[in-house]
Protein backbone atom coordinates (compact mmCIF):
# COMPACT_ATOMS: atom_id res chain seq x y z
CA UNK A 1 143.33 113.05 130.81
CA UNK A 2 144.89 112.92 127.37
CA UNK A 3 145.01 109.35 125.85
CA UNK A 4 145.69 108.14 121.83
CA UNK A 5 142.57 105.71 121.88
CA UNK A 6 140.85 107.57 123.94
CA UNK A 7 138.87 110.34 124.13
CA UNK A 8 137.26 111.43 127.03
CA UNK A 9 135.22 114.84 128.01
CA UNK A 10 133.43 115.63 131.38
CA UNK A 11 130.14 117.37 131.73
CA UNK A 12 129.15 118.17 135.13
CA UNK A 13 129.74 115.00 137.12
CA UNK A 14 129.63 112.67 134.13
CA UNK A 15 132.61 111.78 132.15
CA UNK A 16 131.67 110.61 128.37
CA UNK A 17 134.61 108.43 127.12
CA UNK A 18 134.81 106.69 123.74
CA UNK A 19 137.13 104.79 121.73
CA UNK A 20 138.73 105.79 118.74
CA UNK A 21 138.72 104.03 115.35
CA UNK A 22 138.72 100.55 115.16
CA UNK A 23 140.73 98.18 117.04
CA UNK A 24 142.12 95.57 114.95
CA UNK A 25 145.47 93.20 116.60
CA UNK A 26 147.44 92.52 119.15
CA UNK A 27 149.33 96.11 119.40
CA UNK A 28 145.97 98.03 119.07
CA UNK A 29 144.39 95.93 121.83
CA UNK A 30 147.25 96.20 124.26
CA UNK A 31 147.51 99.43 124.31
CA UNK A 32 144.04 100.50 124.51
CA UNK A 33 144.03 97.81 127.68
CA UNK A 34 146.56 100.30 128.91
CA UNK A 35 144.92 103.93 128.49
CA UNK A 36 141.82 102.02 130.23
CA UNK A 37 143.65 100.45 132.69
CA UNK A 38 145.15 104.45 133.79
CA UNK A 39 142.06 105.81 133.50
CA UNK A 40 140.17 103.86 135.43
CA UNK A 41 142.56 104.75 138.08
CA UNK A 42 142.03 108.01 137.42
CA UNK A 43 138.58 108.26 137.45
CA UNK A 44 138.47 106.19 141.04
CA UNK A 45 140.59 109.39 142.43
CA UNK A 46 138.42 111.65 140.88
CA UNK A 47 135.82 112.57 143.47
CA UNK A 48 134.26 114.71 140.78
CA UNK A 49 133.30 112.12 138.29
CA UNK A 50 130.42 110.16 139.49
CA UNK A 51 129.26 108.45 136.58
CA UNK A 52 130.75 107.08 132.93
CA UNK A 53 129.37 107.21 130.03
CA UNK A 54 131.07 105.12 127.39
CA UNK A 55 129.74 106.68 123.78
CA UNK A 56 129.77 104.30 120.74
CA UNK A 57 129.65 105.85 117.71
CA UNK A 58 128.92 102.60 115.79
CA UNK A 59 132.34 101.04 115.26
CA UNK A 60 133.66 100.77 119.25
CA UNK A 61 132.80 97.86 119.77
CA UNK A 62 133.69 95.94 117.20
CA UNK A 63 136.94 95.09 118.73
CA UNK A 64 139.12 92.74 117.68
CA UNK A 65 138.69 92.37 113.99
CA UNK A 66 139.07 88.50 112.32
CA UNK A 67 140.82 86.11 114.49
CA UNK A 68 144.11 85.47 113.70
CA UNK A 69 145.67 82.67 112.89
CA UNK A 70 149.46 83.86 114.24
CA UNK A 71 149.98 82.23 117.39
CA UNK A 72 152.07 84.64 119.00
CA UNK A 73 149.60 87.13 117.71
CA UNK A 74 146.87 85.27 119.40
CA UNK A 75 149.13 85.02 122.74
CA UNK A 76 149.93 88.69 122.77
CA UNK A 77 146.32 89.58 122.47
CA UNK A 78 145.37 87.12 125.77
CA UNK A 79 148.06 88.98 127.85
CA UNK A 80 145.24 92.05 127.91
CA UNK A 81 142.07 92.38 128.90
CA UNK A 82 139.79 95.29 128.41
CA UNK A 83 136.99 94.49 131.03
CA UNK A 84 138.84 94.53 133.92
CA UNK A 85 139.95 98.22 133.89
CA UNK A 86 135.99 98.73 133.83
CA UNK A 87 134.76 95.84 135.89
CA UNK A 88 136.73 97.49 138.51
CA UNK A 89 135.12 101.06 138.15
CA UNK A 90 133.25 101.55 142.03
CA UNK A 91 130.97 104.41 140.14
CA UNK A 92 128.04 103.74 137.89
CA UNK A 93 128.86 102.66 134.47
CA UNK A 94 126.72 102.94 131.45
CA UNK A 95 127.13 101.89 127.70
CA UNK A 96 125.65 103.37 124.65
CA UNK A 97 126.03 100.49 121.49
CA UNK A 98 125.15 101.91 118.31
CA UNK A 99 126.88 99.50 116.43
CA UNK A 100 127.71 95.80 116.85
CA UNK A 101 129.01 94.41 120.48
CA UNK A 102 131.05 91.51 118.94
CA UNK A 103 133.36 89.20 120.52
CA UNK A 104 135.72 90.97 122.82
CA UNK A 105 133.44 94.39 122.30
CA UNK A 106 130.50 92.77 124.01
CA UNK A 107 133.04 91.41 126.30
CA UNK A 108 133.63 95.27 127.32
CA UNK A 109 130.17 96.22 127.30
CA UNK A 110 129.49 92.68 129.63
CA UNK A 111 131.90 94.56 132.18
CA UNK A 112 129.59 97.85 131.91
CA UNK A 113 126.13 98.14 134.35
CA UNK A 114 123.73 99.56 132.05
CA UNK A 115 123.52 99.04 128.59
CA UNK A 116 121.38 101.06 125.81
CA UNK A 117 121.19 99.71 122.43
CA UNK A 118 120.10 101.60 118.91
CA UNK A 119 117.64 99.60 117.61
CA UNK A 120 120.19 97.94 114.82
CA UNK A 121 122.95 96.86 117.24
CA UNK A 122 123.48 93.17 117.17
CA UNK A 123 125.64 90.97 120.19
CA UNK A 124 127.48 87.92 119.99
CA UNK A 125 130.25 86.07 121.29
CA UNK A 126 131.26 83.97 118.04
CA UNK A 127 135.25 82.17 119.46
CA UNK A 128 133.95 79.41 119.10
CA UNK A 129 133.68 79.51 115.30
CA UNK A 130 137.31 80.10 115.12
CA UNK A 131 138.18 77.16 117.58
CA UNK A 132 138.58 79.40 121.02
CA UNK A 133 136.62 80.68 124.07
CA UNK A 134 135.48 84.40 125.27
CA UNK A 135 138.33 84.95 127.02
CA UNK A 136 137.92 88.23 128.74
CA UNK A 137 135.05 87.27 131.32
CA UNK A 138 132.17 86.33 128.36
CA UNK A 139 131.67 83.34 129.66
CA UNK A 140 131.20 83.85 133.32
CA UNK A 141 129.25 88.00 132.92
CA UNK A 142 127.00 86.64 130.30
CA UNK A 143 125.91 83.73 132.53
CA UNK A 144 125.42 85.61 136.07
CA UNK A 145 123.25 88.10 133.65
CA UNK A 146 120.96 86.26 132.34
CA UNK A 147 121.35 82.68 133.58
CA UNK A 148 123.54 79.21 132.49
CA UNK A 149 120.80 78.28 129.51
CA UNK A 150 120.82 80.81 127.07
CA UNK A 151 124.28 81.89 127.86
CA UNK A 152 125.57 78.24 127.14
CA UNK A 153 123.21 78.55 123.73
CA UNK A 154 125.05 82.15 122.57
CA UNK A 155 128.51 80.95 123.04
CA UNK A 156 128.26 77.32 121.81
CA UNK A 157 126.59 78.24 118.96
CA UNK A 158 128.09 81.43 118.01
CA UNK A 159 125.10 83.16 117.26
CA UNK A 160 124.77 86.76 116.62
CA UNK A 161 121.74 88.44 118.17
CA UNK A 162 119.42 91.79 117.50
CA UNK A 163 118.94 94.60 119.60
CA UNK A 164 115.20 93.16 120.25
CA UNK A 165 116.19 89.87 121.02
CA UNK A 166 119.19 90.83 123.87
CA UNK A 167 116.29 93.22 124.99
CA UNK A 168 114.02 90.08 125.65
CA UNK A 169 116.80 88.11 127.73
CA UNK A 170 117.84 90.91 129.41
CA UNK A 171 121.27 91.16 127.99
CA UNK A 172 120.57 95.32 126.66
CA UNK A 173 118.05 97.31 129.60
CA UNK A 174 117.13 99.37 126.59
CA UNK A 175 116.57 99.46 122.98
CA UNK A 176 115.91 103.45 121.32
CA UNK A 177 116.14 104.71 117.88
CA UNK A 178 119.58 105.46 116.44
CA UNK A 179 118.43 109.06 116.63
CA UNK A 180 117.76 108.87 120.03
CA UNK A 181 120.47 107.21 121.64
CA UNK A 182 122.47 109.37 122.85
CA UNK A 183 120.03 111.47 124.33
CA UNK A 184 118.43 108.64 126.04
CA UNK A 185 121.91 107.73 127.72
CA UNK A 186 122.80 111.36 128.52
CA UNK A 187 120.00 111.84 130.60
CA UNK A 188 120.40 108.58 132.76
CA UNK A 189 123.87 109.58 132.96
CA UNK A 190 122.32 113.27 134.29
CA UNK A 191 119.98 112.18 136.52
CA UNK A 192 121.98 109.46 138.41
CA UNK A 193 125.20 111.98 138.90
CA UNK A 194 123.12 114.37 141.22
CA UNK A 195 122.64 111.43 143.27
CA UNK A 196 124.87 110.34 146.51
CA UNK A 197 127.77 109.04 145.05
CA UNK A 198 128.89 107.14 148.68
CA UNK A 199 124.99 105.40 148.03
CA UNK A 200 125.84 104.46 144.33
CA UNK A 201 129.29 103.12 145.22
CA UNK A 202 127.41 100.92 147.94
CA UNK A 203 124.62 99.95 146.34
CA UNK A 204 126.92 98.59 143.40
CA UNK A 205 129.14 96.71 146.09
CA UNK A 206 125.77 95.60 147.67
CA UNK A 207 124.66 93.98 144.16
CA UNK A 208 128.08 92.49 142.50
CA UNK A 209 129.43 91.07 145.74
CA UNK A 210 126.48 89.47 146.81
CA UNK A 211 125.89 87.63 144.03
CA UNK A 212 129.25 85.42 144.87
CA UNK A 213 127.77 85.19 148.70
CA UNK A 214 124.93 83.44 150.34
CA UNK A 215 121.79 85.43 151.09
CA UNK A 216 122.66 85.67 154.98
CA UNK A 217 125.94 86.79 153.79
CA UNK A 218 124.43 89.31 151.41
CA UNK A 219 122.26 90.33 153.82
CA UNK A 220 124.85 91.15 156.09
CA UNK A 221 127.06 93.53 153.68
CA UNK A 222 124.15 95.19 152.63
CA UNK A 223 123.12 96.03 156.10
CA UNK A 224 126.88 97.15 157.26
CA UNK A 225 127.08 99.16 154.18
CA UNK A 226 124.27 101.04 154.95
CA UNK A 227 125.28 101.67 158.68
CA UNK A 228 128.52 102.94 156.88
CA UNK A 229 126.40 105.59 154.78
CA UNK A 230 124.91 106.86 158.01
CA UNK A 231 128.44 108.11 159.31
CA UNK A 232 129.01 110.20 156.13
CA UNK A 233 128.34 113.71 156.03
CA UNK A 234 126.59 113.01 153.27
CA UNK A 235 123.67 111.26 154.94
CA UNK A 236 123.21 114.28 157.22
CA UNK A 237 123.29 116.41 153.62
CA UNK A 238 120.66 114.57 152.92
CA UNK A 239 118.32 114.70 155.65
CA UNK A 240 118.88 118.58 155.94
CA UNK A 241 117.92 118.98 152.52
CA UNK A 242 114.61 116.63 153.14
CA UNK A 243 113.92 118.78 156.03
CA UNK A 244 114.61 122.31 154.02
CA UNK A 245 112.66 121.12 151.31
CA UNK A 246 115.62 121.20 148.59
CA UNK A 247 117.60 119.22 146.41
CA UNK A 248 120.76 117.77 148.21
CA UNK A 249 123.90 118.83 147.48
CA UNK A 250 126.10 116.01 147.79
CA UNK A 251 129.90 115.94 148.41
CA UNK A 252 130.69 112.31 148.39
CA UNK A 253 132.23 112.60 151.93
C-alpha cells in the first residue's frame, strides 16, 4: 500500500497506519477521505491483517484546523467523511491519541473500537462554537458510547475535555504515560492478532449491530453467528489445539 497521507507498515498480523502532517482544508481532507476510503478496502481483502493500529504521533488528530468561513470551502469539506472508511473496518480497530482528538479528529477516533490516550490528550467536539454540528457521526457515536446526557453536555457546550476526564465517562478505555503509549497499544494490538480472526469479526458484528436491534433480536444474531463459527475450519483448529495442548494456529477460514 503506498498512499501520500498515509503511512502504513505491517508487523505480523497488525498493520500500524498513521497520518501524515496536519490536515488543514477542504483539499487536504478530501483526499485523505480517499487513501482511507482504498485502504480500508484493502485491508478487508487482506486475510493477513487482523488488526489496525492507527499511531498518533501528537498532531493526527487535530484535523481540520479553524473553521472556515468560505462557504464552498465549508461544502467541499461535508462531501467527505473520514469515519466511514473506518466504521466500516470488520477487524478490530484500535487508536493511540497522543495529542488532541478535536472536532472531526475525535470524530475519527469515535469510528475506532479501542481507544488509548497519553495522559495530556484532550477531546472535544467544539462546531458548535463556530455555528455548525459534528457532522461526521459525533453526534450519534458519542451518544451510543456513553449515553444521551453527557454527550448532549460535550457538544452543546463545546467543551474540551482531559485524558482523565474521557477516562471517567468512558469515552478513552485507557489513559498511560506519553512514554508509554505506544507500547501499551502495541501489545493489545499483539495479543488480539493471534486470536481467531472469524471470532473477532463476529463478535464485533455481534456488538455494533445489536445495539440498533431489540434484545430478542440481538440474541438471535449472536446465536447464528456463533453456529456460523462452528462450520469454519477454524473452530476445529481450535479444538485440536485445546486437545494437543498448544497455541492455535488460526487461518481465518
Amino acid at each position: 500500500m503506498s498512499y501520500n497521507r498515509l503511512v502504513c507498515q505491517t508487523t505480523g498480523h497488525v498493520m500500524i497506519v498513521s497520518i501524515t502532517g496536519p490536515v488543514n482544508g477542504a483539499e487536504e481532507v478530501a483526499s485523505l477521505s480517499r487513501e482511507l476510503s482504498e485502504m480500508s478496502t484493502e485491508i478487508t481483502w487482506d486475510e493477513g491483517i487482523r488488526v489496525i493500529l492507527f499511531a498518533d504521533h501528537g498532531q493526527s488528530f487535530s484535523i481540520g484546523g479553524p473553521v472556515s468561513t468560505n462557504t464552498e470551502e465549508k461544502e467541499k469539506m461535508n462531501l467527505f467523511s473520514l469515519a466511514e472508511p473506518i466504521a466500516r473496518l470488520d477487524k478490530p480497530v484500535i487508536v493511540a491519541i497522543n495529542g488532541d482528538a478535536i472536532g472531526i479528529g475525535l470524530e475519527l477516533a469515535l469510528a475506532c473500537d479501542i481507544r488509548i490516550a497519553s495522559e495530556g490528550a484532550r477531546f472535544g467536539l467544539p462546531q458548535i462554537k463556530s455555528g455548525l454540528i459534528p457532522r461526521d457521526g459525533g453526534t450519534q457515536r458519542l451518544s451510543r458510547l456513553f449515553g444521551r446526557g453527557k454527550a448532549l453536555e460535550m457538544i452543546l457546550t463545546g467543551e474540551v475535555i482531559h485524558a482523565q476526564e474521557a477516562l471517567r465517562i468512558g469515552l478513552v478505555h485507557k489513559v498511560v504515560p506519553k512514554k508509554d503509549l505506544t507500547e501499551v497499544t502495541m501489545k493489545m494490538a499483539q495479543e488480539m492478532a493471534p486470536k481467531g480472526p472469524i471470532a473477532l469479526k463476529y463478535a464485533k458484528e455481534a456488538i455494533y449491530k445489536g445495539m440498533d436491534m431489540t434484545l430478542e433480536q440481538g440474541l438471535r444474531l449472536e446465536a447464528d453467528l456463533y453456529l456460523l463459527i462452528h462450520t469454519s475450519k477454524d473452530r476445529t483448529e481450535g479444538i485440536q489445539a485445546f486437545r494437543e495442548k498448544r497455541a492455535p494456529k488460526f487461518e481465518g477460514k
